[in-house]
N, C-alpha and C. Protein backbone atom coordinates (compact mmCIF):
# COMPACT_ATOMS: atom_id res chain seq x y z
N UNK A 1 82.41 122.45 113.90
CA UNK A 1 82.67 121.67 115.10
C UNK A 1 82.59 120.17 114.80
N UNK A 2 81.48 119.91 114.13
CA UNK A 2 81.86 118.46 113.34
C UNK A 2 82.73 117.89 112.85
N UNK A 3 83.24 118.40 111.91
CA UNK A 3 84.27 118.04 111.04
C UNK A 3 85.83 117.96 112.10
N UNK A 4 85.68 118.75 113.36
CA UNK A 4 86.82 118.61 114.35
C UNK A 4 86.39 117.30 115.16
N UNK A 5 85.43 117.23 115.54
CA UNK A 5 85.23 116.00 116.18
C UNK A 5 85.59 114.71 115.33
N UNK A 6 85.50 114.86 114.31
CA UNK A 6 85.26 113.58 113.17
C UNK A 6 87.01 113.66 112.89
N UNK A 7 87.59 115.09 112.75
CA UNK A 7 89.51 114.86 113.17
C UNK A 7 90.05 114.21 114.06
N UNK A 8 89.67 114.64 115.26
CA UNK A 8 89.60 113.72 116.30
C UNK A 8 89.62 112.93 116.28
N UNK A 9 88.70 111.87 116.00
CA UNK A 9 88.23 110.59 115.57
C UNK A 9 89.31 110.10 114.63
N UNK A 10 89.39 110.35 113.83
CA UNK A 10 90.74 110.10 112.53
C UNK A 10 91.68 109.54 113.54
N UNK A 11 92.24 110.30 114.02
CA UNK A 11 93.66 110.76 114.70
C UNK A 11 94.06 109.59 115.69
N UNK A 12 92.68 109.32 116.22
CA UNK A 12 93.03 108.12 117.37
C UNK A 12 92.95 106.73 116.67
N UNK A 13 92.02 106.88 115.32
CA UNK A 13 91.97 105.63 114.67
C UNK A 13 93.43 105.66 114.11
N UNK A 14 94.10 106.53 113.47
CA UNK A 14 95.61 106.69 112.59
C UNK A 14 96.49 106.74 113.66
N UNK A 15 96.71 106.70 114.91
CA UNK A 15 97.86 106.80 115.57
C UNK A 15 98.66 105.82 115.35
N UNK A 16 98.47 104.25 115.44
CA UNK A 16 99.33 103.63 115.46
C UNK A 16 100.06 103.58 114.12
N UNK A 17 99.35 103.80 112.65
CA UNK A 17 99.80 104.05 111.82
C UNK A 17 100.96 104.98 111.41
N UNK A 18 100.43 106.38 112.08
CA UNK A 18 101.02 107.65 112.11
C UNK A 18 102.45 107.19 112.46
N UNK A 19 102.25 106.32 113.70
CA UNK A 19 103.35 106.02 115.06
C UNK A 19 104.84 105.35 114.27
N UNK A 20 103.99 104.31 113.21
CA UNK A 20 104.48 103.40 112.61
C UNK A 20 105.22 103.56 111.51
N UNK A 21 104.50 104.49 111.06
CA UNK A 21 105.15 105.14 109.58
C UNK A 21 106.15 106.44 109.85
N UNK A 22 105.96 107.13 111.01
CA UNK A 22 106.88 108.12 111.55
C UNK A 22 108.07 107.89 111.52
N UNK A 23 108.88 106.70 111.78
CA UNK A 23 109.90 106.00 112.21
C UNK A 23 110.66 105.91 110.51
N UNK A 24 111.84 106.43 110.42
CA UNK A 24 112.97 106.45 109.57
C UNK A 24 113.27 105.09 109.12
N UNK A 25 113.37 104.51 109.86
CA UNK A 25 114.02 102.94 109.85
C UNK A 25 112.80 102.14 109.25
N UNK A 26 111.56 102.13 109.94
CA UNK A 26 110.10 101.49 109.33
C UNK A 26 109.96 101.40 108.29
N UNK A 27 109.84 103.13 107.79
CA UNK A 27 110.25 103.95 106.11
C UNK A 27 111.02 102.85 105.37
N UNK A 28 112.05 102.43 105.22
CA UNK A 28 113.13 102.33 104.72
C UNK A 28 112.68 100.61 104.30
N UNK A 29 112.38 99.85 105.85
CA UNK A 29 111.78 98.68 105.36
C UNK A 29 110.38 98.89 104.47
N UNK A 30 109.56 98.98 104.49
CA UNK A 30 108.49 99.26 104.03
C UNK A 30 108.57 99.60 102.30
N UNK A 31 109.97 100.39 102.41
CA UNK A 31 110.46 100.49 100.94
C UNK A 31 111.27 99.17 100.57
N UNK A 32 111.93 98.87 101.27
CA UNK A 32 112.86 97.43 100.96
C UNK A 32 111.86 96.56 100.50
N UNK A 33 110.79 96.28 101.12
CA UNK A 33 109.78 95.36 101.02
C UNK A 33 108.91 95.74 99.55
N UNK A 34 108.56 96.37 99.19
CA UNK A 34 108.13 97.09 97.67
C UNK A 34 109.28 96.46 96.69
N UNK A 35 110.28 96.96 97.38
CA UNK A 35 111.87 96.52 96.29
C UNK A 35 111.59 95.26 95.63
N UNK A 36 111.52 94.45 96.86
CA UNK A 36 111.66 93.12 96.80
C UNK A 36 110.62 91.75 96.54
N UNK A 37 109.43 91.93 96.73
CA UNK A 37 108.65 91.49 96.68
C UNK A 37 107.68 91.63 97.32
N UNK A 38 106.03 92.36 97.20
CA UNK A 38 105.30 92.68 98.14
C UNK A 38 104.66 91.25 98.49
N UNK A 39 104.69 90.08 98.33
CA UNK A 39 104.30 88.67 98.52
C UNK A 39 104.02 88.05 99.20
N UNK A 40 105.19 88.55 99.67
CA UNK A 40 106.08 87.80 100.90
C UNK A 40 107.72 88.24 100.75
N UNK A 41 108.42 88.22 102.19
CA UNK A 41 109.44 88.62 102.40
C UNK A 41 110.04 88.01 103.51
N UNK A 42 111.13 87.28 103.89
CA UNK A 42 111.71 86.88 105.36
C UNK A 42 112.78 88.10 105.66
N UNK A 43 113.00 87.76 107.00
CA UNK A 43 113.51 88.72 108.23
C UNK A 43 114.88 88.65 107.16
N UNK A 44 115.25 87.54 107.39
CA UNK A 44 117.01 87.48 106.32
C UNK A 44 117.07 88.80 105.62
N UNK A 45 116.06 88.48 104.36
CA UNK A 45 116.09 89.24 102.98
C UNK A 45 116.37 90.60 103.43
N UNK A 46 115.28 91.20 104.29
CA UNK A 46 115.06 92.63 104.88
C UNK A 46 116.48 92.60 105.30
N UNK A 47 117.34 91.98 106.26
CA UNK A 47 118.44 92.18 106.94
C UNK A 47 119.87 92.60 106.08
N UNK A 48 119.60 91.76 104.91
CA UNK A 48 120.91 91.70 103.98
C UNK A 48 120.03 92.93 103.29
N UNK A 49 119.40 93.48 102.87
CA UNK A 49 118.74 94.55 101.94
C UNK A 49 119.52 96.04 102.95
N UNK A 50 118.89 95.80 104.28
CA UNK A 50 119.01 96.91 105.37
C UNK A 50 119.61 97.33 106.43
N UNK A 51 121.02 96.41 106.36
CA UNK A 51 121.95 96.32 107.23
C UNK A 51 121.69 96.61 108.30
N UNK A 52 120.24 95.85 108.85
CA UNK A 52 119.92 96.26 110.04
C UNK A 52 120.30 94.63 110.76
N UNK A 53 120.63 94.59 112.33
CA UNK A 53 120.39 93.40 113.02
C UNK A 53 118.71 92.48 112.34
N UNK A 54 118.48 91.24 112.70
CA UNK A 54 118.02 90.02 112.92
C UNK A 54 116.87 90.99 114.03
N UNK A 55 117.03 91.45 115.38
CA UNK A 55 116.37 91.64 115.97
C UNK A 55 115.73 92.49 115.93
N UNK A 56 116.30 93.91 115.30
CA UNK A 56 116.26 95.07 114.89
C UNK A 56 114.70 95.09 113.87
N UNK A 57 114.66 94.18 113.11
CA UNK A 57 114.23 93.79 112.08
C UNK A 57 112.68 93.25 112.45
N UNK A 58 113.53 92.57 113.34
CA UNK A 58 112.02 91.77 113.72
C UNK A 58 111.05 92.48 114.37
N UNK A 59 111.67 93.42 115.72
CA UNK A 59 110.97 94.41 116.02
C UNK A 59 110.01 95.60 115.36
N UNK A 60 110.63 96.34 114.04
CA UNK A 60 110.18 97.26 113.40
C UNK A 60 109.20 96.30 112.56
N UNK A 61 109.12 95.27 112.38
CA UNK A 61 108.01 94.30 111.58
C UNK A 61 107.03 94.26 112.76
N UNK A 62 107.39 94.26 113.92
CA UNK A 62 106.17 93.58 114.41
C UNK A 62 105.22 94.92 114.56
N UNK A 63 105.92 96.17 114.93
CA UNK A 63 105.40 97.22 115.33
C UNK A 63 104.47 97.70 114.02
N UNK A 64 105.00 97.29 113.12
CA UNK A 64 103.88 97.83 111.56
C UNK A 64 103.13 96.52 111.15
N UNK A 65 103.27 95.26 111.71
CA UNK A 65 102.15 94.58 111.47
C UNK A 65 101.07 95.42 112.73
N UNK A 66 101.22 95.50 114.11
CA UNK A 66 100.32 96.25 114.94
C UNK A 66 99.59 96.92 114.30
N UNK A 67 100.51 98.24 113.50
CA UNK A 67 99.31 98.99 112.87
C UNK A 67 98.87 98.87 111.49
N UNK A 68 98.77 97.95 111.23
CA UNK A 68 98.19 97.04 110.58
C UNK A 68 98.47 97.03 108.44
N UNK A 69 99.77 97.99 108.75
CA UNK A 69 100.50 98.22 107.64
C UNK A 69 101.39 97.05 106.75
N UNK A 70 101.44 95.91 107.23
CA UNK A 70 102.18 94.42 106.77
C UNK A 70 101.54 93.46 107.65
N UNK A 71 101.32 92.39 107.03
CA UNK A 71 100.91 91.25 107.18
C UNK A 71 102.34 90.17 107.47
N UNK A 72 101.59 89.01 107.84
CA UNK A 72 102.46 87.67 108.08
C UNK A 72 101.99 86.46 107.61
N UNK A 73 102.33 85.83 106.74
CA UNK A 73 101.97 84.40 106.50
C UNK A 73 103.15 83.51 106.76
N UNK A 74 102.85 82.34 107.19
CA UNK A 74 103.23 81.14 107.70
C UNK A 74 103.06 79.86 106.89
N UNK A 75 104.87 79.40 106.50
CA UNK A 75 104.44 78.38 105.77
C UNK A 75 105.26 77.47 106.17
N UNK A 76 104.87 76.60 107.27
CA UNK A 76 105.81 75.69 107.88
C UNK A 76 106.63 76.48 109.19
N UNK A 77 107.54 76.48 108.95
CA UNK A 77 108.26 76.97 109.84
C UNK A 77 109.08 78.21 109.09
N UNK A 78 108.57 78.70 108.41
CA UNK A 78 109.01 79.78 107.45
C UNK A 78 108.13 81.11 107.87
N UNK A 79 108.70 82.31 108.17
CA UNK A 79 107.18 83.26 108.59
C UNK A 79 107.54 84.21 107.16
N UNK A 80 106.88 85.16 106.14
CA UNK A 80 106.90 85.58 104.89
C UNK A 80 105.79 87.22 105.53
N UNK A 81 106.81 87.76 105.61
CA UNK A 81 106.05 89.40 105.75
C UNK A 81 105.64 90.05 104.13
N UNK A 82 104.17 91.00 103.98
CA UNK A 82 103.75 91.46 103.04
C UNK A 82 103.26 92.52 103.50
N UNK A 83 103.49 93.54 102.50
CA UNK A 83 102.27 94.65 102.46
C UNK A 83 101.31 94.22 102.51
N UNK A 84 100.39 94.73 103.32
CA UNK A 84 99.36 94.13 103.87
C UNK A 84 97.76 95.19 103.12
N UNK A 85 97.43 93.43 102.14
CA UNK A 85 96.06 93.99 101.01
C UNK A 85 94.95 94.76 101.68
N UNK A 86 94.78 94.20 103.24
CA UNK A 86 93.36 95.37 103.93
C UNK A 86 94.19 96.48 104.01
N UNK A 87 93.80 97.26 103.17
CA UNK A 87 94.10 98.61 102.94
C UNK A 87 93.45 99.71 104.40
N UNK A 88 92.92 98.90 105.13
CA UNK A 88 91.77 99.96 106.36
C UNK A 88 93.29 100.74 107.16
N UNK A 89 94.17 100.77 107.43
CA UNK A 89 95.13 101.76 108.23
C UNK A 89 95.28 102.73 107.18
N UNK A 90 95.73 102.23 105.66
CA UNK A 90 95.85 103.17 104.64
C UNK A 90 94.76 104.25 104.43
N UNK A 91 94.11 103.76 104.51
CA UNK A 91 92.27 104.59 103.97
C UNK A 91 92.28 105.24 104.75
N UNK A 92 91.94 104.89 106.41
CA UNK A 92 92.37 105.86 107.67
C UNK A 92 92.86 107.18 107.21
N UNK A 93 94.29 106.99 106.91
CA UNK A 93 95.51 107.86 106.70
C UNK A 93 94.84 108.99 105.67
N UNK A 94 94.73 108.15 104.76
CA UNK A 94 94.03 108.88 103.40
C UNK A 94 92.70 109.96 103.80
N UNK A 95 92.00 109.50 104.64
CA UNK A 95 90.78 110.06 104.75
C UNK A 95 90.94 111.14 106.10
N UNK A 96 92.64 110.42 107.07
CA UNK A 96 92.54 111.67 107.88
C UNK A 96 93.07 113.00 106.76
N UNK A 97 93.74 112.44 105.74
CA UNK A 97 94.81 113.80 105.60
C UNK A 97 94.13 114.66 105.04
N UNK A 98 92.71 114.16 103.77
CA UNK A 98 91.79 114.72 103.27
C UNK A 98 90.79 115.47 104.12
N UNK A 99 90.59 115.20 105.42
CA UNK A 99 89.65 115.93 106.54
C UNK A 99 90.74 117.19 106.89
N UNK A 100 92.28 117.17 106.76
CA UNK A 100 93.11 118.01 107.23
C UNK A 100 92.96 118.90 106.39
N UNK A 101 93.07 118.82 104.64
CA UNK A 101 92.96 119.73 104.16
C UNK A 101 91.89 120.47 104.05
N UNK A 102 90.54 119.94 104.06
CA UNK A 102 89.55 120.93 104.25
C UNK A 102 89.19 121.06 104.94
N UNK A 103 89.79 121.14 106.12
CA UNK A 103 89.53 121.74 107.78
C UNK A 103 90.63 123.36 107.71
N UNK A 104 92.07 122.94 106.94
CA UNK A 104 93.04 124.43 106.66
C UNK A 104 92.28 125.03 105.36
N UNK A 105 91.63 124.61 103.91
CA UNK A 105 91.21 124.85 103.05
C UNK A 105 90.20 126.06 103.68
N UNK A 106 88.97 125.70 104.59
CA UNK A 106 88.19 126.08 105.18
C UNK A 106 88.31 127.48 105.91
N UNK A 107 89.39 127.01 107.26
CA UNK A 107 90.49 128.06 107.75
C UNK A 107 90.46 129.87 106.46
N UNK A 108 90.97 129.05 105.78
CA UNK A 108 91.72 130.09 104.78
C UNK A 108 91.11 131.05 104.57
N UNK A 109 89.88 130.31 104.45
CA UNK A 109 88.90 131.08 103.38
C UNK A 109 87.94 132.18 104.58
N UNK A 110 88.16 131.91 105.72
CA UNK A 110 87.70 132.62 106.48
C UNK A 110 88.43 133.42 107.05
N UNK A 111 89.78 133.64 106.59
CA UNK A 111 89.88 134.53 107.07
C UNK A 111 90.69 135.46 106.14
């Protein structure tokens, strides 16, 4: 019963992540951005990489900075998106999927 409560717990901490990374299009930037430089990146670069709109772009950035999967730095009037070094949404993820398997691991074995 612990270990479900403590899933639980995971699940509401990983949603926006889950939410974020679910998305096909997110995917795709998230890989563009690896491609290209995890550093920093502008909306442009992503756009000509992902033949996605300017707005398109900007949106699916803002929704994975939320869950806290890319960062933003500001240099002037320049904004530079990164994979984002606090790894805490990642770890989340990591530590829900590891509670998943030995919650089915567990399952198994009982029955």
């Amino acid at each position: 019963m612990e270990k479900l409560l403590k899933l639980a717990d995971l699940f509401e901490k990983s949603k926006s992540s889950l939410l974020a990374m679910g998305n096909e299009t997110r995917l795709h930037i998230v890989m563009t951005m690896l491609k290209l430089d995890c550093h920093g990146v502008r909306v442009g670069e992503i756009t000509a990489h992902t033949h996605l709109s300017r707005p398109a772009v900007s949106h699916h950035l803002g929704i994975l900075k939320e869950a806290g999967i890319i960062g933003l730095r500001r240099e002037g009037t320049k904004n530079y998106y990164f994979l984002d070094s606090d790894l805490t949404s990642l770890s989340q993820l990591e530590e829900l999927i590891q509670l998943v398997k030995q919650v089915i691991l567990e399952e198994n074995r009982e029955q």
